[in-house]
N, C-alpha and C. Protein backbone atom coordinates (compact mmCIF):
# COMPACT_ATOMS: atom_id res chain seq x y z
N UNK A 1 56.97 -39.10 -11.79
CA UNK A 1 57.21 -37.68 -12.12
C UNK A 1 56.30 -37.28 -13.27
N UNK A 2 55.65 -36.06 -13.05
CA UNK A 2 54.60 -35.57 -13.84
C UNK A 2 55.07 -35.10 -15.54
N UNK A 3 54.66 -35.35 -16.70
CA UNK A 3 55.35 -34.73 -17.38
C UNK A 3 55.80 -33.48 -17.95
N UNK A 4 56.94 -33.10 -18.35
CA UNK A 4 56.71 -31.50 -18.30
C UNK A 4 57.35 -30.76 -20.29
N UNK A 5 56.19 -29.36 -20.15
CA UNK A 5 56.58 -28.92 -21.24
C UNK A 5 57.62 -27.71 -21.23
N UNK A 6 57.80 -27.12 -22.28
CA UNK A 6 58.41 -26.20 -22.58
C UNK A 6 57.55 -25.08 -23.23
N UNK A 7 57.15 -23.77 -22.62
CA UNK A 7 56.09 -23.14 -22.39
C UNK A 7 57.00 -22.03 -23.38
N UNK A 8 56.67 -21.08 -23.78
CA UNK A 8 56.73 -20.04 -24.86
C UNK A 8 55.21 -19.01 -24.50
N UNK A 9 55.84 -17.73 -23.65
CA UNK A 9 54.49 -16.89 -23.79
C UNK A 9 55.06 -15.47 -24.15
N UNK A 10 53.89 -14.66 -24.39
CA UNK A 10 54.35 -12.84 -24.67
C UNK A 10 53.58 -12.60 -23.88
N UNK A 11 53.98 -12.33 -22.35
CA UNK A 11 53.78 -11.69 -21.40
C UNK A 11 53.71 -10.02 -21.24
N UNK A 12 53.09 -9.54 -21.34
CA UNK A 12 52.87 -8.22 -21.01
C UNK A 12 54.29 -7.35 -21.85
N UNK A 13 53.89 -8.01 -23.41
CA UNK A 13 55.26 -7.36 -24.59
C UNK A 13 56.41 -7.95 -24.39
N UNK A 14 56.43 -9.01 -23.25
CA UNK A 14 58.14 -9.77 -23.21
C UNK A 14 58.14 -11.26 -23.68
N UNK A 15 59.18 -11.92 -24.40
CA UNK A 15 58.95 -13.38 -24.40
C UNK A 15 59.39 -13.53 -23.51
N UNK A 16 58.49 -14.72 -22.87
CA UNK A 16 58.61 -15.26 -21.82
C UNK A 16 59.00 -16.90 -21.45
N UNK A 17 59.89 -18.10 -21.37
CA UNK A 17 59.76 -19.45 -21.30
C UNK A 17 59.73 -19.73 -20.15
N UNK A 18 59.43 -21.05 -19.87
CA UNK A 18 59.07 -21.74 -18.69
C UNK A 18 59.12 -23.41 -18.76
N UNK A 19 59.62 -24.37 -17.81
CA UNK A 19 59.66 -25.63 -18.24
C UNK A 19 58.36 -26.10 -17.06
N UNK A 20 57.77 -26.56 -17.38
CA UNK A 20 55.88 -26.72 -16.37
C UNK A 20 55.42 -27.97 -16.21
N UNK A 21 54.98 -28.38 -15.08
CA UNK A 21 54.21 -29.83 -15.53
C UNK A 21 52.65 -29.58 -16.75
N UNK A 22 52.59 -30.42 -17.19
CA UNK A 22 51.80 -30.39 -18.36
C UNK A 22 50.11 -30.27 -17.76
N UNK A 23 49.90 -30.25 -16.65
CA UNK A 23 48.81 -30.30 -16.17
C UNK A 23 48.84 -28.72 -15.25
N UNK A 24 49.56 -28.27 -15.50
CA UNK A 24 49.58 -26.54 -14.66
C UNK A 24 48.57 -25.99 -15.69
N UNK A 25 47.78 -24.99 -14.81
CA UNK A 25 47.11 -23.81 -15.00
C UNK A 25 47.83 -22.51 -15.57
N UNK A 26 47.25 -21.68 -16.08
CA UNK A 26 48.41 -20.47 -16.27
C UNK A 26 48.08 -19.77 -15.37
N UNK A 27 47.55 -19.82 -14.57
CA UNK A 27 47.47 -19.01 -13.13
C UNK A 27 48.54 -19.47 -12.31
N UNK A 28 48.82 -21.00 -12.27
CA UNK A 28 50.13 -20.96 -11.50
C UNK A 28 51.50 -21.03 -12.16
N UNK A 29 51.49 -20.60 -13.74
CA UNK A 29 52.43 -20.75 -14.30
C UNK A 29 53.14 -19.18 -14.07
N UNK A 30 51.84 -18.19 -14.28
CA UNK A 30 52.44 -16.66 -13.73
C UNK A 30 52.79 -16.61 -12.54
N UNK A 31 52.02 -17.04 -11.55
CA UNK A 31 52.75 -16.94 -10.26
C UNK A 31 53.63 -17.23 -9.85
N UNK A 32 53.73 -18.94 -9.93
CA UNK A 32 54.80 -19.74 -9.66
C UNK A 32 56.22 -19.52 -10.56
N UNK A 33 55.75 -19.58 -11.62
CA UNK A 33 57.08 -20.00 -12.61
C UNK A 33 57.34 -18.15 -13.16
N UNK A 34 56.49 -17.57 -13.66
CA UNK A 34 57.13 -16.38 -13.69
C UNK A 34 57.34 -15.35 -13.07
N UNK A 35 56.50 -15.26 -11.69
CA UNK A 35 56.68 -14.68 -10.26
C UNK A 35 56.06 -13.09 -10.62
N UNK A 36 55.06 -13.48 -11.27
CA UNK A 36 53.98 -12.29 -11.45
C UNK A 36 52.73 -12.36 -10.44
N UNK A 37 52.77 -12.04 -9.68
CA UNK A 37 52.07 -12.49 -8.79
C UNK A 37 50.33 -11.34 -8.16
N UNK A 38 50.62 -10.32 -9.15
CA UNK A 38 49.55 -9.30 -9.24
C UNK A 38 48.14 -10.71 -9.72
N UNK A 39 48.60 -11.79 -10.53
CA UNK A 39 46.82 -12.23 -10.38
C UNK A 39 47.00 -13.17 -9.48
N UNK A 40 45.56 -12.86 -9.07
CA UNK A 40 45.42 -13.66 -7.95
C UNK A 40 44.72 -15.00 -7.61
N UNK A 41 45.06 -16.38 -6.72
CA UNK A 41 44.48 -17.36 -6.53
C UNK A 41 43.12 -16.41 -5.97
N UNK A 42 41.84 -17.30 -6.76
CA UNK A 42 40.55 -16.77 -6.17
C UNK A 42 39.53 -17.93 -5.68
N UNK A 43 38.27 -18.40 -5.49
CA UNK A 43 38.39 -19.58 -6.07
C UNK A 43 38.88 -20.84 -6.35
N UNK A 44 39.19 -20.75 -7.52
CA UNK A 44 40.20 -21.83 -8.31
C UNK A 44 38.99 -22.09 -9.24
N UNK A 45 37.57 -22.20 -9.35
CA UNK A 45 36.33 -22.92 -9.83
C UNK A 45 36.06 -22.16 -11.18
N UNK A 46 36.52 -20.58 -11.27
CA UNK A 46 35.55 -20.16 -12.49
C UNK A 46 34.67 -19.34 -11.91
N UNK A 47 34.76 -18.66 -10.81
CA UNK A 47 33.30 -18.27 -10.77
C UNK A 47 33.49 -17.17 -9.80
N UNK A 48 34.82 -16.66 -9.42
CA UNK A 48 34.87 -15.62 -8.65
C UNK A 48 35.36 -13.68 -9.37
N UNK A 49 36.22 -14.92 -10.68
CA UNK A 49 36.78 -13.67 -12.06
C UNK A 49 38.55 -12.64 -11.38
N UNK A 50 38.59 -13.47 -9.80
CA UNK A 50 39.85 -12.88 -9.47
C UNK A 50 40.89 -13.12 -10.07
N UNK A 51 40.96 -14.54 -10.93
CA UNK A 51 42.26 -14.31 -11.68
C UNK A 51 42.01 -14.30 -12.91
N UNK A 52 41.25 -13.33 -13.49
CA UNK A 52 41.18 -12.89 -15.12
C UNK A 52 42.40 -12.13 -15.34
N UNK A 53 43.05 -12.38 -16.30
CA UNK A 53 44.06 -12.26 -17.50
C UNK A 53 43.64 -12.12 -18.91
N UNK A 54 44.29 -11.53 -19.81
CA UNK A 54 44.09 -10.96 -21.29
C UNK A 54 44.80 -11.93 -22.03
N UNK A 55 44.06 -12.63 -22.77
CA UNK A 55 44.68 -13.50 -24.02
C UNK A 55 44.22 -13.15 -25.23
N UNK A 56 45.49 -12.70 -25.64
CA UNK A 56 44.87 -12.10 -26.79
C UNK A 56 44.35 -10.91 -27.01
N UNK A 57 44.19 -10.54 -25.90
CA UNK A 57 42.97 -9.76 -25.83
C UNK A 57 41.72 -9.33 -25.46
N UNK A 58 41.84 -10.56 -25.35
CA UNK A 58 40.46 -11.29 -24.29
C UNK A 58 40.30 -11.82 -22.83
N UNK A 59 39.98 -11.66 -21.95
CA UNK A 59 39.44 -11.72 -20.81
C UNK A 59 39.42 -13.70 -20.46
N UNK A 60 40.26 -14.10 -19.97
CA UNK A 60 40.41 -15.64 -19.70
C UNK A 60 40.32 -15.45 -18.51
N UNK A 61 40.01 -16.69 -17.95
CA UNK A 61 39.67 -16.92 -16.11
C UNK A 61 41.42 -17.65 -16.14
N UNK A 62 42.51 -17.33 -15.40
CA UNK A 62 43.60 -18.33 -15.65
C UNK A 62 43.67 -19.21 -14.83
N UNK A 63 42.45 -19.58 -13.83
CA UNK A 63 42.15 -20.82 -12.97
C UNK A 63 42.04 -21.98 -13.86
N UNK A 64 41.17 -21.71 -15.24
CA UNK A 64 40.61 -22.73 -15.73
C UNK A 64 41.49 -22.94 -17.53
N UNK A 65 42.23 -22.04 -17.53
CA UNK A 65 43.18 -22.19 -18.54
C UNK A 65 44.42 -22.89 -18.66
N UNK A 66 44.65 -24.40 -18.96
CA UNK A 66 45.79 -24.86 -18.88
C UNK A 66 46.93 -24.01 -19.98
N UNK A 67 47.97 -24.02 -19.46
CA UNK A 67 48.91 -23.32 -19.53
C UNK A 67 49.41 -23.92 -20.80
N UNK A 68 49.27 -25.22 -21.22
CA UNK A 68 50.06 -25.61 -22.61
C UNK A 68 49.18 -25.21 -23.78
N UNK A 69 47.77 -25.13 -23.14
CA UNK A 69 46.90 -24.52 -24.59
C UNK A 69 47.41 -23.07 -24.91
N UNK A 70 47.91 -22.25 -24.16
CA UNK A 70 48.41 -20.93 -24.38
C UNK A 70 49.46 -21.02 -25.02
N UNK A 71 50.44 -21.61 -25.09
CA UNK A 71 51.73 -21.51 -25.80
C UNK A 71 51.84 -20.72 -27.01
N UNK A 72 52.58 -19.92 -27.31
CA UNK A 72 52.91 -18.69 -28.11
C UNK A 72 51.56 -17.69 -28.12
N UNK A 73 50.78 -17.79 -27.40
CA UNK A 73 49.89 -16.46 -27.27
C UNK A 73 50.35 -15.49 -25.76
N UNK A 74 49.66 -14.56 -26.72
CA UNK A 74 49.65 -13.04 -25.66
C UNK A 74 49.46 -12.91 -23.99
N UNK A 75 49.62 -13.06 -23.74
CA UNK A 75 49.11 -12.79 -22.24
C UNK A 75 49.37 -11.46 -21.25
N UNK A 76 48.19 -10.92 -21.24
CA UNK A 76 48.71 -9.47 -20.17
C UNK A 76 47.91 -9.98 -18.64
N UNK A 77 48.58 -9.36 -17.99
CA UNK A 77 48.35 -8.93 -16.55
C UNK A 77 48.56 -7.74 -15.61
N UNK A 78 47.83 -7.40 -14.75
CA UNK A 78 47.84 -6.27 -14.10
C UNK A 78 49.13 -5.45 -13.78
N UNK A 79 50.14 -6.72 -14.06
CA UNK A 79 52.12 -5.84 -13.85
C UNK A 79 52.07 -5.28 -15.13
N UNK A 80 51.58 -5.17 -16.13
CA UNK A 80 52.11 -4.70 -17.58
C UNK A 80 50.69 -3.73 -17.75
N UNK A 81 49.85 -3.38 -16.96
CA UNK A 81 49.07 -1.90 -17.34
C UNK A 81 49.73 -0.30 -17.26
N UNK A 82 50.90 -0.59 -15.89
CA UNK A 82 51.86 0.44 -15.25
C UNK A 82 52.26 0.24 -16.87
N UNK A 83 52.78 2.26 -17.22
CA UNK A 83 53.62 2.34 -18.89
C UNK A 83 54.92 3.15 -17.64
N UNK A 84 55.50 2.50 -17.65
CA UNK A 84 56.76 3.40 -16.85
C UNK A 84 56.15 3.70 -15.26
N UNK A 85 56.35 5.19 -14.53
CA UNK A 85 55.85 5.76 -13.37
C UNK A 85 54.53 5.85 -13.86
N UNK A 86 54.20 5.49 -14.96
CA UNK A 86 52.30 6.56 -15.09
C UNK A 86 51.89 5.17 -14.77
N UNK A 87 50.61 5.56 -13.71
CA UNK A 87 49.56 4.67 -13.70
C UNK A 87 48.54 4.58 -15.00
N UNK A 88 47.99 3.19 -15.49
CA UNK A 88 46.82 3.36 -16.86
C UNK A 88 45.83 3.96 -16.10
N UNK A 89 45.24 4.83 -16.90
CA UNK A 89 43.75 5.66 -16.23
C UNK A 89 42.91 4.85 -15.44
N UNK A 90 42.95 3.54 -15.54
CA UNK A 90 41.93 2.42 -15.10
C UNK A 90 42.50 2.67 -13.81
N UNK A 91 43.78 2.53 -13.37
CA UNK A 91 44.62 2.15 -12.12
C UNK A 91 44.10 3.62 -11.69
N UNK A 92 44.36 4.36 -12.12
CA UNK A 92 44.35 5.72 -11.51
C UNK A 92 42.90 6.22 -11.00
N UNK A 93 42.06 5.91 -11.48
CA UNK A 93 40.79 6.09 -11.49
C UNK A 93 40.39 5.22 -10.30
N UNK A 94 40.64 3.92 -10.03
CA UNK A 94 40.54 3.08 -9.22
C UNK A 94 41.02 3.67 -7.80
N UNK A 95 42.30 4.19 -7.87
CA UNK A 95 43.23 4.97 -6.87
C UNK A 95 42.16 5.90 -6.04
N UNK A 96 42.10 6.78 -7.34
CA UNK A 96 41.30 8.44 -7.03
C UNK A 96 39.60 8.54 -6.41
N UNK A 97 39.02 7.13 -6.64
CA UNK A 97 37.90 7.03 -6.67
C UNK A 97 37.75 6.15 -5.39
N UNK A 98 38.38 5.76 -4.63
CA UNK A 98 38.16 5.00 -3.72
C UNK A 98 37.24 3.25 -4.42
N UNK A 99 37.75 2.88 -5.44
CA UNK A 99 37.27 1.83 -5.69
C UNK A 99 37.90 0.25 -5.26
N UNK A 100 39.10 0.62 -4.83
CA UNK A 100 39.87 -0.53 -4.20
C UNK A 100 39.62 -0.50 -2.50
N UNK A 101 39.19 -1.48 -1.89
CA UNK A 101 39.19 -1.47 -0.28
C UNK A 101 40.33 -2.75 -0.32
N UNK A 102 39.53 -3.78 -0.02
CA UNK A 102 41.02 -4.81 0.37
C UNK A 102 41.84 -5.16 -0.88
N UNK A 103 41.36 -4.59 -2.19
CA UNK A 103 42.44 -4.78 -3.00
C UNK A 103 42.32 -6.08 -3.86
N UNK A 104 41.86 -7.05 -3.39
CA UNK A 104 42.01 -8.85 -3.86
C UNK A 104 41.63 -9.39 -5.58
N UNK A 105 40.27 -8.62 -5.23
CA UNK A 105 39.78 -9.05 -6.87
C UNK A 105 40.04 -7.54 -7.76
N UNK A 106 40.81 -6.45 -7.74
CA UNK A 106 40.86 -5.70 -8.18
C UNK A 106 41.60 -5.91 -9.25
N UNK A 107 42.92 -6.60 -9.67
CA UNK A 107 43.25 -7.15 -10.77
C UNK A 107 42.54 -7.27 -11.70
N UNK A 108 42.19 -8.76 -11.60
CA UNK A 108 40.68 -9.12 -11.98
C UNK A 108 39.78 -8.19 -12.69
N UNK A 109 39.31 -7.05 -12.51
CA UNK A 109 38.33 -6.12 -12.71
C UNK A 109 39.41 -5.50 -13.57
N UNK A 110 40.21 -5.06 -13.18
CA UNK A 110 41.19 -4.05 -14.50
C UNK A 110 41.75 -4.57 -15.33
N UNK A 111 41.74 -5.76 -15.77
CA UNK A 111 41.98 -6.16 -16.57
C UNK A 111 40.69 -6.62 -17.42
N UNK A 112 39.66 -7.15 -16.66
CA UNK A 112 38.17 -7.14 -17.87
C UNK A 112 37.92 -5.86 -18.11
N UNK A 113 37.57 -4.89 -17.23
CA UNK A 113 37.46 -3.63 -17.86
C UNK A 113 38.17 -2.93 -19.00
N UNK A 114 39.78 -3.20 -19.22
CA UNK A 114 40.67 -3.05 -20.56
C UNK A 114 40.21 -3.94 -21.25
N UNK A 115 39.75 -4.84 -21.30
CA UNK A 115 39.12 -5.82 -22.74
C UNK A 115 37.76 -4.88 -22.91
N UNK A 116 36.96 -4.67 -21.94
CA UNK A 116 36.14 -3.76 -22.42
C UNK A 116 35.85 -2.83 -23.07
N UNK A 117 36.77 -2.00 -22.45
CA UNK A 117 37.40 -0.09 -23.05
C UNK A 117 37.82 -0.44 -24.53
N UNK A 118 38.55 -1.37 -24.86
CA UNK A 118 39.43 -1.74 -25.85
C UNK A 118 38.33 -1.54 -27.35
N UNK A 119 37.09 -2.16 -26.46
CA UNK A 119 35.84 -2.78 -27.74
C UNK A 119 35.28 -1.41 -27.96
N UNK A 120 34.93 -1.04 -26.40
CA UNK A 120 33.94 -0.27 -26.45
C UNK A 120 34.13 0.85 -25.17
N UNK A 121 34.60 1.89 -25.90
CA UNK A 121 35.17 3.10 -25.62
C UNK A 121 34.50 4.25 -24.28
N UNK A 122 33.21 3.67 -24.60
CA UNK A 122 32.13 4.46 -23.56
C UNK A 122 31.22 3.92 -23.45
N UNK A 123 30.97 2.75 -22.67
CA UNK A 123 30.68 2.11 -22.09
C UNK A 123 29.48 2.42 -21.32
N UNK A 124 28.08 1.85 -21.41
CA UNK A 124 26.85 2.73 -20.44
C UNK A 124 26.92 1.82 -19.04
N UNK A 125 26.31 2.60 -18.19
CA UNK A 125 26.26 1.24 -17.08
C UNK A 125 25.71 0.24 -17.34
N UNK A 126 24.68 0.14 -17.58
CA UNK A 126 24.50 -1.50 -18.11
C UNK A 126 25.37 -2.41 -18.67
N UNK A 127 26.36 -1.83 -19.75
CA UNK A 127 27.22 -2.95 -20.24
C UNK A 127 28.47 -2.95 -19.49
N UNK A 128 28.63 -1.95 -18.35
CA UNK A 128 29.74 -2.16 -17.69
C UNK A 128 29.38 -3.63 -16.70
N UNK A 129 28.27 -2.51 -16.52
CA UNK A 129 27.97 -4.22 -14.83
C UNK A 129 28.18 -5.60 -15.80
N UNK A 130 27.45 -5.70 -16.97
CA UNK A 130 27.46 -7.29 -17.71
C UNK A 130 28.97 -7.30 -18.05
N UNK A 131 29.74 -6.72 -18.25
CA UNK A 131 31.27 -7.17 -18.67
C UNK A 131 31.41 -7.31 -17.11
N UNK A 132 31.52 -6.91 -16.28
CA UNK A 132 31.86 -7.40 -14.91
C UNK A 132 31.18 -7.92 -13.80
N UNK A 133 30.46 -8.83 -14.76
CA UNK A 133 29.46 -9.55 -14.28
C UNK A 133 29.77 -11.17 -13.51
N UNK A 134 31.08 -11.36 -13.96
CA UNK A 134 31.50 -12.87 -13.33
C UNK A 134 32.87 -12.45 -12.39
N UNK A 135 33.05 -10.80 -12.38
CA UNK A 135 34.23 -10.49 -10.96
C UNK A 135 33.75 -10.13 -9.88
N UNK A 136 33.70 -10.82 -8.72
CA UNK A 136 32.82 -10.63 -7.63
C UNK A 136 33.87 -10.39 -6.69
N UNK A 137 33.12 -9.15 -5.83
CA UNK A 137 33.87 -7.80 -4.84
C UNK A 137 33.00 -7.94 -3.39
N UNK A 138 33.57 -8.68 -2.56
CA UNK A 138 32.60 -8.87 -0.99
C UNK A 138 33.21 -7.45 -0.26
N UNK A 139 33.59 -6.34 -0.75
CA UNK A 139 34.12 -5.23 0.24
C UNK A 139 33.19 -3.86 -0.67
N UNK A 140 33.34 -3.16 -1.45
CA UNK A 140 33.02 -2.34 -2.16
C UNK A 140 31.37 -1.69 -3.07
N UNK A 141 30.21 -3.22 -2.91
CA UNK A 141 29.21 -2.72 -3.24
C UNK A 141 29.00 -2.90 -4.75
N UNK A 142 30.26 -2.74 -5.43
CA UNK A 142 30.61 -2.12 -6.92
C UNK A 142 30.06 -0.85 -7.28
N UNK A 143 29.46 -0.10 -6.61
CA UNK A 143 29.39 0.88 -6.87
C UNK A 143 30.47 2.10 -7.09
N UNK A 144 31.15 1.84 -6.49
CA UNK A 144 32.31 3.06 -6.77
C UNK A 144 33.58 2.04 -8.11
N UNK A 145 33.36 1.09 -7.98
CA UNK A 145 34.29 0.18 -9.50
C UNK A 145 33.46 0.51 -10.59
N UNK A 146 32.16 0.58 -10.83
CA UNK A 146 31.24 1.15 -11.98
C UNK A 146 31.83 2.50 -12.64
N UNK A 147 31.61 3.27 -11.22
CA UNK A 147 31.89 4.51 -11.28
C UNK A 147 33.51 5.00 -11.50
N UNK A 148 34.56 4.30 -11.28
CA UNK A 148 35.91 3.95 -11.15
C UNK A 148 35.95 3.72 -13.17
N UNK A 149 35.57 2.75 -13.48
CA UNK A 149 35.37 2.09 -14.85
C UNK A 149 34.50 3.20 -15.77
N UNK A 150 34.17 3.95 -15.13
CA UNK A 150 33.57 5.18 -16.12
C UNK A 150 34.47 6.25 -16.25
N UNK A 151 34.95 6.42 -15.26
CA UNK A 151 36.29 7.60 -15.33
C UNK A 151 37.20 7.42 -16.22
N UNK A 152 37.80 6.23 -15.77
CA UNK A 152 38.58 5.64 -16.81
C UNK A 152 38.30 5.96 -18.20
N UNK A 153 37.11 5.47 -18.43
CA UNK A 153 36.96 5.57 -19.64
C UNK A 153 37.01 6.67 -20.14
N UNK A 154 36.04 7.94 -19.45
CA UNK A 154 36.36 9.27 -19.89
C UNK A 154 37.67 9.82 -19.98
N UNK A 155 38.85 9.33 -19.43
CA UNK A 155 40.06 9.55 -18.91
C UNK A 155 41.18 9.35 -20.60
N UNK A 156 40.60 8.24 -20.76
CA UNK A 156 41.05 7.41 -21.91
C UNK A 156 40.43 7.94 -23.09
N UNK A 157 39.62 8.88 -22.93
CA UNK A 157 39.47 9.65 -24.55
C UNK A 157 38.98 10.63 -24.54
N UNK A 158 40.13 11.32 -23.57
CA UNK A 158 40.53 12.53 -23.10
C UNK A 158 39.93 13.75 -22.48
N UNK A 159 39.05 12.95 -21.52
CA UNK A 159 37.99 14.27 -20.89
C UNK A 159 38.97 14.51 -19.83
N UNK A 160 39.15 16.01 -19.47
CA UNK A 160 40.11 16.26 -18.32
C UNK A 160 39.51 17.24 -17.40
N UNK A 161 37.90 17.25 -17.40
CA UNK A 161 37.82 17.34 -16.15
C UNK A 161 37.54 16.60 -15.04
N UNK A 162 37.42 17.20 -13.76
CA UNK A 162 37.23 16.16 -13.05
C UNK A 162 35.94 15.80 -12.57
N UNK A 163 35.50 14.62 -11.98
CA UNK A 163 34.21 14.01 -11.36
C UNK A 163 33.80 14.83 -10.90
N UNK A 164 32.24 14.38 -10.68
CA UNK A 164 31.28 15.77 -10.12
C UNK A 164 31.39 15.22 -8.49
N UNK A 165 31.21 16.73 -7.59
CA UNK A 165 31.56 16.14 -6.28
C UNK A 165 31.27 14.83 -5.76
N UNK A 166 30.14 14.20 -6.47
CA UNK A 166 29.14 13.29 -5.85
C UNK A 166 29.67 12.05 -6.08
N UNK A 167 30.73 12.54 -6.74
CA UNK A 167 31.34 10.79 -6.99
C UNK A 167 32.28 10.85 -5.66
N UNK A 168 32.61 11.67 -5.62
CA UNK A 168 34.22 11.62 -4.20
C UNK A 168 33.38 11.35 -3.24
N UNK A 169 32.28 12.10 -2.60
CA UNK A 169 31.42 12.61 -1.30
C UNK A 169 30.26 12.14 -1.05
N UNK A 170 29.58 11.91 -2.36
CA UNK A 170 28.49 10.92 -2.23
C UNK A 170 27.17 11.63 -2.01
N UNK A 171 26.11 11.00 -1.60
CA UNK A 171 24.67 12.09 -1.74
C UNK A 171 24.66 12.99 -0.36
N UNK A 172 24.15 14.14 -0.19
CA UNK A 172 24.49 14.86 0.86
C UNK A 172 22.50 14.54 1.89
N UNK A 173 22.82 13.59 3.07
CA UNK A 173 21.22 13.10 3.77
C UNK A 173 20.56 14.10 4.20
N UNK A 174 21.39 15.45 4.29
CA UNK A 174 20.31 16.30 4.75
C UNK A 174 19.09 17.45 4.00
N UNK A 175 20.03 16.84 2.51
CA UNK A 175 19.53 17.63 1.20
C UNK A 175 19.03 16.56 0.30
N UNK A 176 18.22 15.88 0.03
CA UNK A 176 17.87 14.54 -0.91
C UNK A 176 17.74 15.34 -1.99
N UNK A 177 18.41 14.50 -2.95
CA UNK A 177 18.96 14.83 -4.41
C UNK A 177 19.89 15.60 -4.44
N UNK A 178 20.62 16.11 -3.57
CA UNK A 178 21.40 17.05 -3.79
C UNK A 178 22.88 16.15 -3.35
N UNK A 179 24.39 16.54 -3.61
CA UNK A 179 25.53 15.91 -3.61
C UNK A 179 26.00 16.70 -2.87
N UNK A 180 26.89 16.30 -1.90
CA UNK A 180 28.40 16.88 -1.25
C UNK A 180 28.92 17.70 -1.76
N UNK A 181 29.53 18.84 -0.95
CA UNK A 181 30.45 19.53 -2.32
C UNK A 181 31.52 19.49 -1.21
N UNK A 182 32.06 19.02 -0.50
CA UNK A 182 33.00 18.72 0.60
C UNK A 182 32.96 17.61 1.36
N UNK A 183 34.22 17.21 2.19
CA UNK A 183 34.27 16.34 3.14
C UNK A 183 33.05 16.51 4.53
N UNK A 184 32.61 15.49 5.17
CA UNK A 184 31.89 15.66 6.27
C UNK A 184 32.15 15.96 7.33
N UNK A 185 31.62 16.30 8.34
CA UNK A 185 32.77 16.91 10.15
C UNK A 185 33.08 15.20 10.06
N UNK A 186 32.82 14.00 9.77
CA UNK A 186 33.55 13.16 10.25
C UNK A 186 34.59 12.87 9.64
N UNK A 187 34.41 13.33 8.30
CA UNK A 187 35.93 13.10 7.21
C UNK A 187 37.24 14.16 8.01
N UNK A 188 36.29 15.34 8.33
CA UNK A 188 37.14 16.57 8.90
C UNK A 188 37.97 16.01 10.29
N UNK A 189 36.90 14.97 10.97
CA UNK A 189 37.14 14.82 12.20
C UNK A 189 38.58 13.72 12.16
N UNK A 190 38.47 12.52 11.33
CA UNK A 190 39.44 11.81 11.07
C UNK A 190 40.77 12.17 10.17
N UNK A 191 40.59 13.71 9.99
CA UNK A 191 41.99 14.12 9.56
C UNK A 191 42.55 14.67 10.20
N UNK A 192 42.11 15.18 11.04
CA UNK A 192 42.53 16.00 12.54
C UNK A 192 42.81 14.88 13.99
N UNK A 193 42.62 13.72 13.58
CA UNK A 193 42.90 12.91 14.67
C UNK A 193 44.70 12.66 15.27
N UNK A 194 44.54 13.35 16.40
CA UNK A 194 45.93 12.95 16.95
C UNK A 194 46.54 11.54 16.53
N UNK A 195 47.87 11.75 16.39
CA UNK A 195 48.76 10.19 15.54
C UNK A 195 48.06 8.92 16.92
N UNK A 196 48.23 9.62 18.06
CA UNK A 196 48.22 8.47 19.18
C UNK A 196 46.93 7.26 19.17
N UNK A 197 45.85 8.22 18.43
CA UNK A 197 44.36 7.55 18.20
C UNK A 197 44.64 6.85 17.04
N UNK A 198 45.71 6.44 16.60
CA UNK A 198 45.78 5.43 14.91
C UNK A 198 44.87 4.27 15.38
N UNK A 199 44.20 4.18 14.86
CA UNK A 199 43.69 2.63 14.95
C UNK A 199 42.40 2.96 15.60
N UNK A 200 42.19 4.43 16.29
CA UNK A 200 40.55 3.94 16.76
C UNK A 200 39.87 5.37 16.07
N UNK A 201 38.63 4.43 15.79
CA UNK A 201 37.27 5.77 15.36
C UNK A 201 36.98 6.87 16.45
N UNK A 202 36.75 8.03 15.85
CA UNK A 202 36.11 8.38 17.09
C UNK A 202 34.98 8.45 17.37
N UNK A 203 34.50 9.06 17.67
CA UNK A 203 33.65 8.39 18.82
C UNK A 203 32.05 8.33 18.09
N UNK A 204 31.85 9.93 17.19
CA UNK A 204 30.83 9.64 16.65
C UNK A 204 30.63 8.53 15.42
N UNK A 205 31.61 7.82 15.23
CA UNK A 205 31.78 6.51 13.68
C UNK A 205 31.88 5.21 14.85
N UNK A 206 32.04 5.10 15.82
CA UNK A 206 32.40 3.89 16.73
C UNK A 206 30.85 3.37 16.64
N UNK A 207 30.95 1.77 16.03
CA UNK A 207 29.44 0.89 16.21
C UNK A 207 29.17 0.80 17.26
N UNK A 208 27.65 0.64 17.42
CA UNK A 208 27.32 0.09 18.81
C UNK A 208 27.24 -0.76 19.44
């Protein structure tokens, strides 16, 4: 039988205990033992950034963090950004911006991005991409999480208007340099799709 400790954390403002084998990760100490399960197995190596967590304050991989070196420190995770019903601007921005597709490493990213915001308030693209430079996204491009992580930020020190069309709609191909100022006949076309067609494109978005 493996040996086990007696764990002491401040989880997202709560004390938290746990009795653990001494060789657990705090990635499976949140999941498993405290059934927080917003971070996610990625990986396991270090090198994918899906299960980054806040220690302290700071941005930890919790694949590679044994769980007894943490004892009486901080730990946040993506369940403790929600303040009540309000989404944090990060979440919301993420929402509004179409920056989440399958969702997986998005944790991950909102939580380095709050160690970021935290330092550094307005953020240029360049130092966004290098702070989220070890969370890797096989669905999204990162282009719209850049752009997601900039809102935010404006969001967070209090700009209230909203994105310029070109962030929702994107560049308009028949005008170069110029942006969307609306949905496309195919955005139009897939909101008007009878319930019975759930599940298929029509016809002008169907690959060949």
């Amino acid at each position: 039988m493996s040996e086990r400790i007696t764990l002491h954390l401040r989880v997202n403002g709560e004390d938290r205990y746990a009795v653990v084998p001494v060789h657990h990760t705090l990635l499976e100490v949140l999941r498993e033992e405290l059934a927080l399960t917003g971070t996610k197995h990625g990986c396991e190596l270090g090198e994918c950034g899906t299960c980054a967590v806040l220690v302290d304050g700071r941005p930890v991989l919790s694949c590679l963090a044994l769980a007894a070196e943490m004892d009486g420190k901080a730990v946040e995770t993506v369940e403790g950004l929600q303040i009540g019903n309000d989404l944090h601007p990060l979440q919301a921005a993420f929402a509004d911006l179409g920056a989440a597709q399958c969702g997986y490493c998005t944790p991950g990213i909102l939580m380095t991005a709050k160690a970021l915001l935290a330092d550094n308030p307005e953020p240029s693209v360049p130092e966004i991409q290098e702070a989220l430079a070890g969370n890797l996204c096989r669905c999204t491009g990162y282009h719209k999480i850049i752009q997601a992580v900039e809102w935010g930020a404006a969001k967070m020190r209090g700009v209230n208007e909203d994105p310029p069309d070109g962030v929702f709609y994107g560049a308009d191909p028949d005008n170069p340099g110029a942006v969307r100022t609306g949905p496309t006949p195919v955005d139009l076309r897939l909101q008007e799709r009878n319930p019975e067609d759930a599940g298929r494109l029509p016809e002008e978005v169907r690959p060949i």
